[in-house]
Protein backbone atom coordinates (compact mmCIF):
# COMPACT_ATOMS: atom_id res chain seq x y z
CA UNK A 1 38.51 25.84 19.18
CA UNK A 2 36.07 27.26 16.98
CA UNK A 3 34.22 31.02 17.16
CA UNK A 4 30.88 29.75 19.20
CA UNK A 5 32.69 28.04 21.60
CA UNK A 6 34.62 31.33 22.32
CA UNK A 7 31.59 33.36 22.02
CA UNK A 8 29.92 30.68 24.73
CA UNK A 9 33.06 30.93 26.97
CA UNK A 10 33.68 34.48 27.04
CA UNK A 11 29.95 35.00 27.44
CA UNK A 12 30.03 32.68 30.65
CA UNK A 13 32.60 34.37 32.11
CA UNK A 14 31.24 38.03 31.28
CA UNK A 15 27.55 36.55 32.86
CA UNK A 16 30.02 35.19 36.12
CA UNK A 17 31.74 38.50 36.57
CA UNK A 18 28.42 40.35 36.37
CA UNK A 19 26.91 38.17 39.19
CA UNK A 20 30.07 38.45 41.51
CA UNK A 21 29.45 42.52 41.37
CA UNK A 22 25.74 41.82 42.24
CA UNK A 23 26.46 39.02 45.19
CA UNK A 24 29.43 40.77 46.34
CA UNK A 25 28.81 44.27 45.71
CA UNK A 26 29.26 45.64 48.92
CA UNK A 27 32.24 43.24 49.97
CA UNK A 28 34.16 44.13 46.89
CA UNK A 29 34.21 47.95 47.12
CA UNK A 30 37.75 47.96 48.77
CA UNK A 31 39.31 45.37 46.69
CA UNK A 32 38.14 47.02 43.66
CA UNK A 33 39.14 50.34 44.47
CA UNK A 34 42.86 48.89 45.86
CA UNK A 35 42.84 47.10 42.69
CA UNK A 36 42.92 50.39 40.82
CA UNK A 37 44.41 52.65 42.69
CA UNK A 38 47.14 50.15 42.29
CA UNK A 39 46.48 50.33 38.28
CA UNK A 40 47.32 53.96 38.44
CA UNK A 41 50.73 53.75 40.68
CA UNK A 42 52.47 51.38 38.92
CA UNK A 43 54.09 53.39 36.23
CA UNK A 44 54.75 55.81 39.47
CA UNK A 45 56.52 52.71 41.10
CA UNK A 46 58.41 52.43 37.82
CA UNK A 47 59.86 55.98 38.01
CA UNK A 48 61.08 55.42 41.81
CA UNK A 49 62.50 52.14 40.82
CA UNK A 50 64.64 53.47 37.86
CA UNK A 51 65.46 55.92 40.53
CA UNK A 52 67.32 53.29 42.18
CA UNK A 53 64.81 52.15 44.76
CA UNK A 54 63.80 48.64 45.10
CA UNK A 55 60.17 47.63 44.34
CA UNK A 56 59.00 47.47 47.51
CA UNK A 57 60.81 50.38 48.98
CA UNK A 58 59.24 52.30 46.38
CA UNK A 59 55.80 50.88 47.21
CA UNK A 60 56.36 52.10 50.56
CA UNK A 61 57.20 55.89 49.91
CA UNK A 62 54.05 55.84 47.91
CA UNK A 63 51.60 53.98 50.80
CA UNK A 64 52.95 56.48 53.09
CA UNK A 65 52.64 59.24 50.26
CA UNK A 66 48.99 58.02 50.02
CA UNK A 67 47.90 57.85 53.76
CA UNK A 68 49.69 61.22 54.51
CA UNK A 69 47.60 62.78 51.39
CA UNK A 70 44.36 61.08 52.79
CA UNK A 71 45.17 62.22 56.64
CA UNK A 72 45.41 66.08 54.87
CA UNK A 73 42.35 65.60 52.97
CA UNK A 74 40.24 64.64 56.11
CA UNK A 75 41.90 67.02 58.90
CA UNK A 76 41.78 70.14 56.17
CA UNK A 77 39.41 69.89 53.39
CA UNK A 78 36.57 67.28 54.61
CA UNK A 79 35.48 69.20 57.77
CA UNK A 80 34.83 72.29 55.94
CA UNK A 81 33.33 70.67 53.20
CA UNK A 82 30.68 68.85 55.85
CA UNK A 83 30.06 71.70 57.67
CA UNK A 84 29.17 73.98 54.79
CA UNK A 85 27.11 71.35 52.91
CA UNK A 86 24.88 70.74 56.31
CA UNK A 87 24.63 73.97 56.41
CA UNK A 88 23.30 74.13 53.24
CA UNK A 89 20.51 71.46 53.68
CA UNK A 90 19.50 73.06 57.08
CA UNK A 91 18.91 76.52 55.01
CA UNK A 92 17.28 75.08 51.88
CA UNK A 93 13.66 75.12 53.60
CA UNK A 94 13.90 79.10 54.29
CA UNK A 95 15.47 79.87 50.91
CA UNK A 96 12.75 77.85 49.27
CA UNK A 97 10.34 80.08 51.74
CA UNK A 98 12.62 83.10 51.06
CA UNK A 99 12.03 82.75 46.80
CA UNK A 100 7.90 82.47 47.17
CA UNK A 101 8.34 85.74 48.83
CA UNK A 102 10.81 87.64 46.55
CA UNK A 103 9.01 86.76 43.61
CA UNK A 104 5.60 87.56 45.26
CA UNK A 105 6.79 91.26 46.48
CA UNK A 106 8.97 91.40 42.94
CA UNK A 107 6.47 89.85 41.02
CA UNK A 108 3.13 90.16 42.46
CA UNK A 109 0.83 89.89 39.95
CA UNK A 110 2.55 86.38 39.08
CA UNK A 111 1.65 84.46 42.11
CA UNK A 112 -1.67 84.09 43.61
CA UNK A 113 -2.44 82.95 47.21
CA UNK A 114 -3.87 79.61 45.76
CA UNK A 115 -2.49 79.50 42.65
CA UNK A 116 -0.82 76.11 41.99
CA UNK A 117 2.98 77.16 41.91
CA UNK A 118 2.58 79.41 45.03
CA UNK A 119 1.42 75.73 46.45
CA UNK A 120 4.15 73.98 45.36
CA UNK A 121 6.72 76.26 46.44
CA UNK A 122 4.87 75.94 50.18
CA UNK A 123 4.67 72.42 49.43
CA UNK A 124 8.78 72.13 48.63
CA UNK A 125 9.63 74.28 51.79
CA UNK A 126 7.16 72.52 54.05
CA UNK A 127 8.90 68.84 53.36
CA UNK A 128 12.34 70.37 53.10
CA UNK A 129 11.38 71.73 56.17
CA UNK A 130 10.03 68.35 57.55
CA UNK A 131 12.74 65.88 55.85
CA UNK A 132 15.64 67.93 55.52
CA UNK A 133 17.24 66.95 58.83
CA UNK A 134 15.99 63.38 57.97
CA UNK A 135 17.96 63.05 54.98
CA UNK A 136 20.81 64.83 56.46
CA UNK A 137 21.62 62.28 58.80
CA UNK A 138 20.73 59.65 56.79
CA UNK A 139 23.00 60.27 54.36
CA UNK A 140 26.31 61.22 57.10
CA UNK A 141 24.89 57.73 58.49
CA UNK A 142 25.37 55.82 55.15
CA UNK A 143 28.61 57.53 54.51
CA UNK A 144 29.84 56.97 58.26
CA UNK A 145 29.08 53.47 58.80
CA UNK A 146 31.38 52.82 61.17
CA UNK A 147 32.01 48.74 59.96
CA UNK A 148 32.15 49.63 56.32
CA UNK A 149 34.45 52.96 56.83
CA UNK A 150 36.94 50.99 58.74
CA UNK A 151 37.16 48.29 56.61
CA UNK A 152 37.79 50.41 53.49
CA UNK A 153 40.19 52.35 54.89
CA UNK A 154 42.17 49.42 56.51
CA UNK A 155 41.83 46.95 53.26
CA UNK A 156 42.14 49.34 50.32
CA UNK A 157 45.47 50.78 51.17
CA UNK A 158 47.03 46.80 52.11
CA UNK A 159 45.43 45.65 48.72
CA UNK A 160 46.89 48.51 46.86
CA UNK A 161 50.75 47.51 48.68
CA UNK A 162 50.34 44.07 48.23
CA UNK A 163 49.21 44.27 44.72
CA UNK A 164 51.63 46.96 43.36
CA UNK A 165 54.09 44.81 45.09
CA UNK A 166 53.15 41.80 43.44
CA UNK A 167 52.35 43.55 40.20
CA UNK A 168 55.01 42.36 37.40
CA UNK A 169 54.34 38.95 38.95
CA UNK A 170 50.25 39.45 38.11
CA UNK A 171 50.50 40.69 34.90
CA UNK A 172 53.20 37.77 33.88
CA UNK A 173 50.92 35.61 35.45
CA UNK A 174 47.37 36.72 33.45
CA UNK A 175 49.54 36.82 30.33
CA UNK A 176 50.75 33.16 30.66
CA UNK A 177 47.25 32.01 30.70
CA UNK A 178 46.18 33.67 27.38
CA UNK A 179 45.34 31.58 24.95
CA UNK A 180 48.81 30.60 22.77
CA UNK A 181 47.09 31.46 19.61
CA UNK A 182 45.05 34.54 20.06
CA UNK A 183 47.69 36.13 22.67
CA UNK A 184 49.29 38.53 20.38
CA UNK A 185 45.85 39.96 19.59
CA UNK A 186 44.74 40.04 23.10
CA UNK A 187 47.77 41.45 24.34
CA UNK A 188 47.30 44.55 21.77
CA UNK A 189 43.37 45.01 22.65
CA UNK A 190 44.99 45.03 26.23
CA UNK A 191 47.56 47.72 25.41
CA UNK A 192 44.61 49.94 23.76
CA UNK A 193 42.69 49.57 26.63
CA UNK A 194 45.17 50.57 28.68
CA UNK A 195 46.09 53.32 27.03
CA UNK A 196 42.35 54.17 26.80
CA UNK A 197 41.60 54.17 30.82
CA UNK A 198 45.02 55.93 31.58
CA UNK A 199 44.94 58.83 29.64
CA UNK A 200 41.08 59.30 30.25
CA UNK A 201 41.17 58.54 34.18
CA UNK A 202 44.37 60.38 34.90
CA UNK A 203 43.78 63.72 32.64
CA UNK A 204 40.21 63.73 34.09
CA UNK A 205 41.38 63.49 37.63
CA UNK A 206 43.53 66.37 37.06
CA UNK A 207 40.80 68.25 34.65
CA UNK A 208 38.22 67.60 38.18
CA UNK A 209 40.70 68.80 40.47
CA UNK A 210 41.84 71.62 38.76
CA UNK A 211 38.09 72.60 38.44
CA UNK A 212 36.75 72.14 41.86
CA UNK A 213 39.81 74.71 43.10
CA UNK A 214 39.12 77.15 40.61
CA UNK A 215 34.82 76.91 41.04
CA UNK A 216 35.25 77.01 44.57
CA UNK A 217 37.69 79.52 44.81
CA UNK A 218 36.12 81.78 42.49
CA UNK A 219 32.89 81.63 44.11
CA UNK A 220 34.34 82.04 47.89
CA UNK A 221 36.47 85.20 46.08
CA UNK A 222 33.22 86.68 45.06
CA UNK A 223 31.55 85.97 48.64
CA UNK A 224 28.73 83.58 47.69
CA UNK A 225 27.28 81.65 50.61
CA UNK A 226 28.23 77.88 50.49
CA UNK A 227 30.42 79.11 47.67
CA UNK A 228 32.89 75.91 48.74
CA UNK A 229 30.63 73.31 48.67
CA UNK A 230 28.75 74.48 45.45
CA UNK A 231 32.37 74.72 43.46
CA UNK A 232 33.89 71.60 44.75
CA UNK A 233 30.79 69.41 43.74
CA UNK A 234 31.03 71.38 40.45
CA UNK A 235 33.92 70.29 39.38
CA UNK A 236 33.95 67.08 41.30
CA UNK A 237 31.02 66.12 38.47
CA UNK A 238 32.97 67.36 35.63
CA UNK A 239 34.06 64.13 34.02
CA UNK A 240 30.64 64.48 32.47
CA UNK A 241 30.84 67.79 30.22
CA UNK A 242 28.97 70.46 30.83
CA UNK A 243 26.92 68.10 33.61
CA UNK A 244 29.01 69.94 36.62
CA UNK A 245 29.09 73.34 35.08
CA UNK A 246 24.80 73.30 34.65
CA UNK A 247 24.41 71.83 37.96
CA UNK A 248 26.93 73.80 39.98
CA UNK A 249 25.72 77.15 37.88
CA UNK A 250 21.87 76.59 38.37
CA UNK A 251 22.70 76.60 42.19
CA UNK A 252 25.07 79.53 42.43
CA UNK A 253 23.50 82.13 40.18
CA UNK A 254 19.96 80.95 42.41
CA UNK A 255 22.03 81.96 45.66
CA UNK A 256 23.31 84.96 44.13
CA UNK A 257 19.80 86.50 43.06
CA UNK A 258 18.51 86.36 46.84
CA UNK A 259 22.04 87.21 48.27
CA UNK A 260 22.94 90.08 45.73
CA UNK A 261 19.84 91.07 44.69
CA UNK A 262 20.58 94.90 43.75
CA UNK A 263 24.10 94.32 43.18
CA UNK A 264 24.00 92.99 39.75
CA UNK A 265 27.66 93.33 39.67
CA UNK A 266 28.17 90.11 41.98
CA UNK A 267 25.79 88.58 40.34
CA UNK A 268 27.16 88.94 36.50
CA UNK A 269 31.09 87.79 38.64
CA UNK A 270 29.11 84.58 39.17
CA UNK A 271 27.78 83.65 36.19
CA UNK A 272 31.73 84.78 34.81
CA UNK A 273 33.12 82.16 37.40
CA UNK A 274 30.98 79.47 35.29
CA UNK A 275 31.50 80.78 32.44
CA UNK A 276 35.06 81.13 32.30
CA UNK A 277 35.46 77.81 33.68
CA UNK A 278 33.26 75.77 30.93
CA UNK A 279 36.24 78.19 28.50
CA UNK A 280 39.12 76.64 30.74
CA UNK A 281 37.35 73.28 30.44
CA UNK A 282 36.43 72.99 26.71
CA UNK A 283 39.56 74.84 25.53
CA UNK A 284 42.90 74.45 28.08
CA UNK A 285 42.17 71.51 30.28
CA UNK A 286 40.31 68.49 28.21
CA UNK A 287 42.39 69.36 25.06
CA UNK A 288 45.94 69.34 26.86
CA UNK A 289 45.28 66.45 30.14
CA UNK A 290 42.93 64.35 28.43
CA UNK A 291 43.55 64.74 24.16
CA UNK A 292 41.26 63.70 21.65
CA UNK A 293 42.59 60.29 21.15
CA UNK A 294 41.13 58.55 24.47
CA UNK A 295 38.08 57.53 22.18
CA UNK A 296 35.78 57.60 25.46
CA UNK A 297 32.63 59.33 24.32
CA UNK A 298 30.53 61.39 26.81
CA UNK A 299 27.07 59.88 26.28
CA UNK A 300 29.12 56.29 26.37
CA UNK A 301 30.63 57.34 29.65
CA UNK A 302 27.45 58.60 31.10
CA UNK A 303 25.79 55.21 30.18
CA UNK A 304 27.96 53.31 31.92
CA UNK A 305 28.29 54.93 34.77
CA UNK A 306 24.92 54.70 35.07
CA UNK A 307 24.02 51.47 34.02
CA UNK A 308 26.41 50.23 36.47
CA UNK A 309 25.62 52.56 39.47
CA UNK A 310 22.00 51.25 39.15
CA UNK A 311 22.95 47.62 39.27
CA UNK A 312 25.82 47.52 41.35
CA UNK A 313 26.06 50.55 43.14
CA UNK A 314 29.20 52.23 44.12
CA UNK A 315 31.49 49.77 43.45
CA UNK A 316 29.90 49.17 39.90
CA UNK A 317 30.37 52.65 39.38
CA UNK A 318 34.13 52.20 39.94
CA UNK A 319 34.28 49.18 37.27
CA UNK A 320 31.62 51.54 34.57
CA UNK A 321 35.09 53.13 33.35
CA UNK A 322 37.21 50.40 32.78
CA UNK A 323 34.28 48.32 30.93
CA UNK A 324 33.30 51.24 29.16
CA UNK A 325 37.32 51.52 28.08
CA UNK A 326 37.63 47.96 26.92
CA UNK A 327 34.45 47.48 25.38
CA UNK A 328 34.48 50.35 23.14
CA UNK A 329 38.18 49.25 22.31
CA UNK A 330 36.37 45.99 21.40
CA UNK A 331 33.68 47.90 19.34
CA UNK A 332 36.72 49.49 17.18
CA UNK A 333 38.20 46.27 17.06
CA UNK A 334 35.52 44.48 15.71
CA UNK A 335 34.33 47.36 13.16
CA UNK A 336 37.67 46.99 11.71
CA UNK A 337 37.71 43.21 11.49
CA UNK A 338 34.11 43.34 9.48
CA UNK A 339 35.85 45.53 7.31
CA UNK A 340 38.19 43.00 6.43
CA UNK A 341 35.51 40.59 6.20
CA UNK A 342 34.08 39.44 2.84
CA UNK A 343 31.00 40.68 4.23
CA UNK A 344 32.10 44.14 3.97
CA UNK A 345 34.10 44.35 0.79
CA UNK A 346 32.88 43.27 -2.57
CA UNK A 347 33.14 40.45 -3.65
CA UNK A 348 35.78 41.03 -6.38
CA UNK A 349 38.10 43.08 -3.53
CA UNK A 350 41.00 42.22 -2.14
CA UNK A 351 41.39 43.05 1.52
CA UNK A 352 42.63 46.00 1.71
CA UNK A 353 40.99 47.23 -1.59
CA UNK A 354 38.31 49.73 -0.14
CA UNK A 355 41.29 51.95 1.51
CA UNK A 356 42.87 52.56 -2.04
CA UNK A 357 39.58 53.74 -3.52
């Protein structure tokens, strides 16, 4: 089969698979995310099974392990979590209201009665006031939709058994209908990529977690109001460097010049929290979970995750880091092969030739 026809196929199917995310979007947010929380048990089922456990007694000890960890999550961490972030919307109007004032009795040559940022600061407390509640329940609507919740919950965890039960079968299955003569080459770009998406997704997940326990529990140490919610969302955010350690910072240190105002000491202990935890991050955590070899670049991440957020939503959000994983395998894949090319190398060099110079 020649190269355009490849090109023509492969370009079909990529166009097919992008319009199945857009029709389906919302029907295929459990499948997807069984589909990889099954990716990222398997070599877990693997370990119980040279154990001495049979597949799908193994697959069992880790759906119960799963729906055990998820009943924890939502009787001790989720409540807490809710309560202090409505909290926190409910008191954004009067500590909007409560910074106009500070800065005017701090400050008070700085803000005049109708000077335009004294207006916009009434302006940003009067529709926090007005929309704050609005958006509130809104958004615990959206997220507690009772049809969509249930589903998820029920289908994600039987796609993950049956999948991870199924999985040698699946994989023996894609691999028999690779093309005979390009298989060994696809099978390698596959290995890449899987080695690619493991080691980012899994040291992330550990770098996030790790994160949102120390931000949080720093913060709640040092006494700050909605100190949980603030540190969790901090490092929940910090697959994107630097991105949850702005964000989270911005809105503690804010808190802590109204609450500690006069006791710079807290106030210096929060900006430590942060920046300790951008040292942890940059110098402990990314270098030793994640390595320098998963060839995922920030602004590349970031891209994708936006890219496909916008277009697909949520569940395109889950797919951003596996395409982002296989197509910049892909990238490196075809930058070496134009190396190789004659349209690289001189004409009078063998392949090869340029990595001797």
């Amino acid at each position: 089969m020649r190269m355009t026809d490849q090109a023509r196929y492969w370009s079909i199917a990529a166009l097919a698979f992008g319009a199945l995310l857009w029709v389906l979007n919302d029907v295929l947010l459990p499948f997807v995310a069984g589909a990889a929380m099954a990716y990222f048990l398997d070599p877990l089922t693997g370990r119980l099974m040279r154990l001495g456990l049979p597949r799908a007694a193994a697959v069992s000890v880790i759906l119960f392990g799963m729906i055990g960890a998820a009943v924890a999550v939502l009787v001790g961490v989720i409540p807490p979590l809710v309560a202090e972030g409505g909290r926190l919307i409910q008191t954004l109007p009067d500590l909007t209201e409560q910074a106009s004032e500070a800065i005017s009795d701090r400050f008070p040559g700085l803000l005049a009665e109708d000077g335009m940022l004294m207006q916009n600061l009434e302006g940003i407390g009067e529709a926090l006031r007005e929309r704050g509640m609005a958006i509130a329940e809104g958004a615990l609507g959206a997220v507690s939709g009772l049809i969509g919740v249930v589903m998820f919950i029920v289908i994600a965890p039987v796609v993950t058994f049956y999948l991870l039960l199924d999985w040698p079968r699946v994989v023996a299955r894609v691999d028999a209908l690779l093309p005979r003569d390009h298989a060994p080459v696809i099978r390698d770009l596959a290995r890449q990529m899987d080695r690619a998406l493991a080691g980012f997704v899994r040291g992330q997940l550990l770098v996030c977690l790790i994160l949102a326990v120390y931000y949080a529990t720093g913060l709640m140490v040092v006494g700050l109001q909605f100190g949980l919610v603030i540190g969790v969302v901090a490092g929940v955010i910090s697959f994107i460097p630097f991105v949850g350690a702005i964000i989270g910072g911005v809105m503690s240190i804010g808190l802590a010049l109204f609450q500690f105002w006069g006791e710079p000491v807290l106030i210096i202990a929060v900006v430590a929290v942060f920046a300790f935890g951008q040292f942890l991050e940059g110098n402990v955590l990314v270098p030793r979970l994640v390595g320098g070899s998963v060839g995922l670049h920030p602004v590349w991440l970031l891209f994708a995750v936006s890219a496909f957020g916008t277009l697909f939503g949520f569940t395109g959000m889950l797919v951003a880091v596996p395409v982002a994983a296989a197509v910049g395998v892909l990238v490196k894949f075809s930058v070496a092969r134009y190396m190789e090319s004659a349209l690289y190398r001189p004409s009078d060099d063998p392949p090869g030739g340029h990595e001797r110079d």
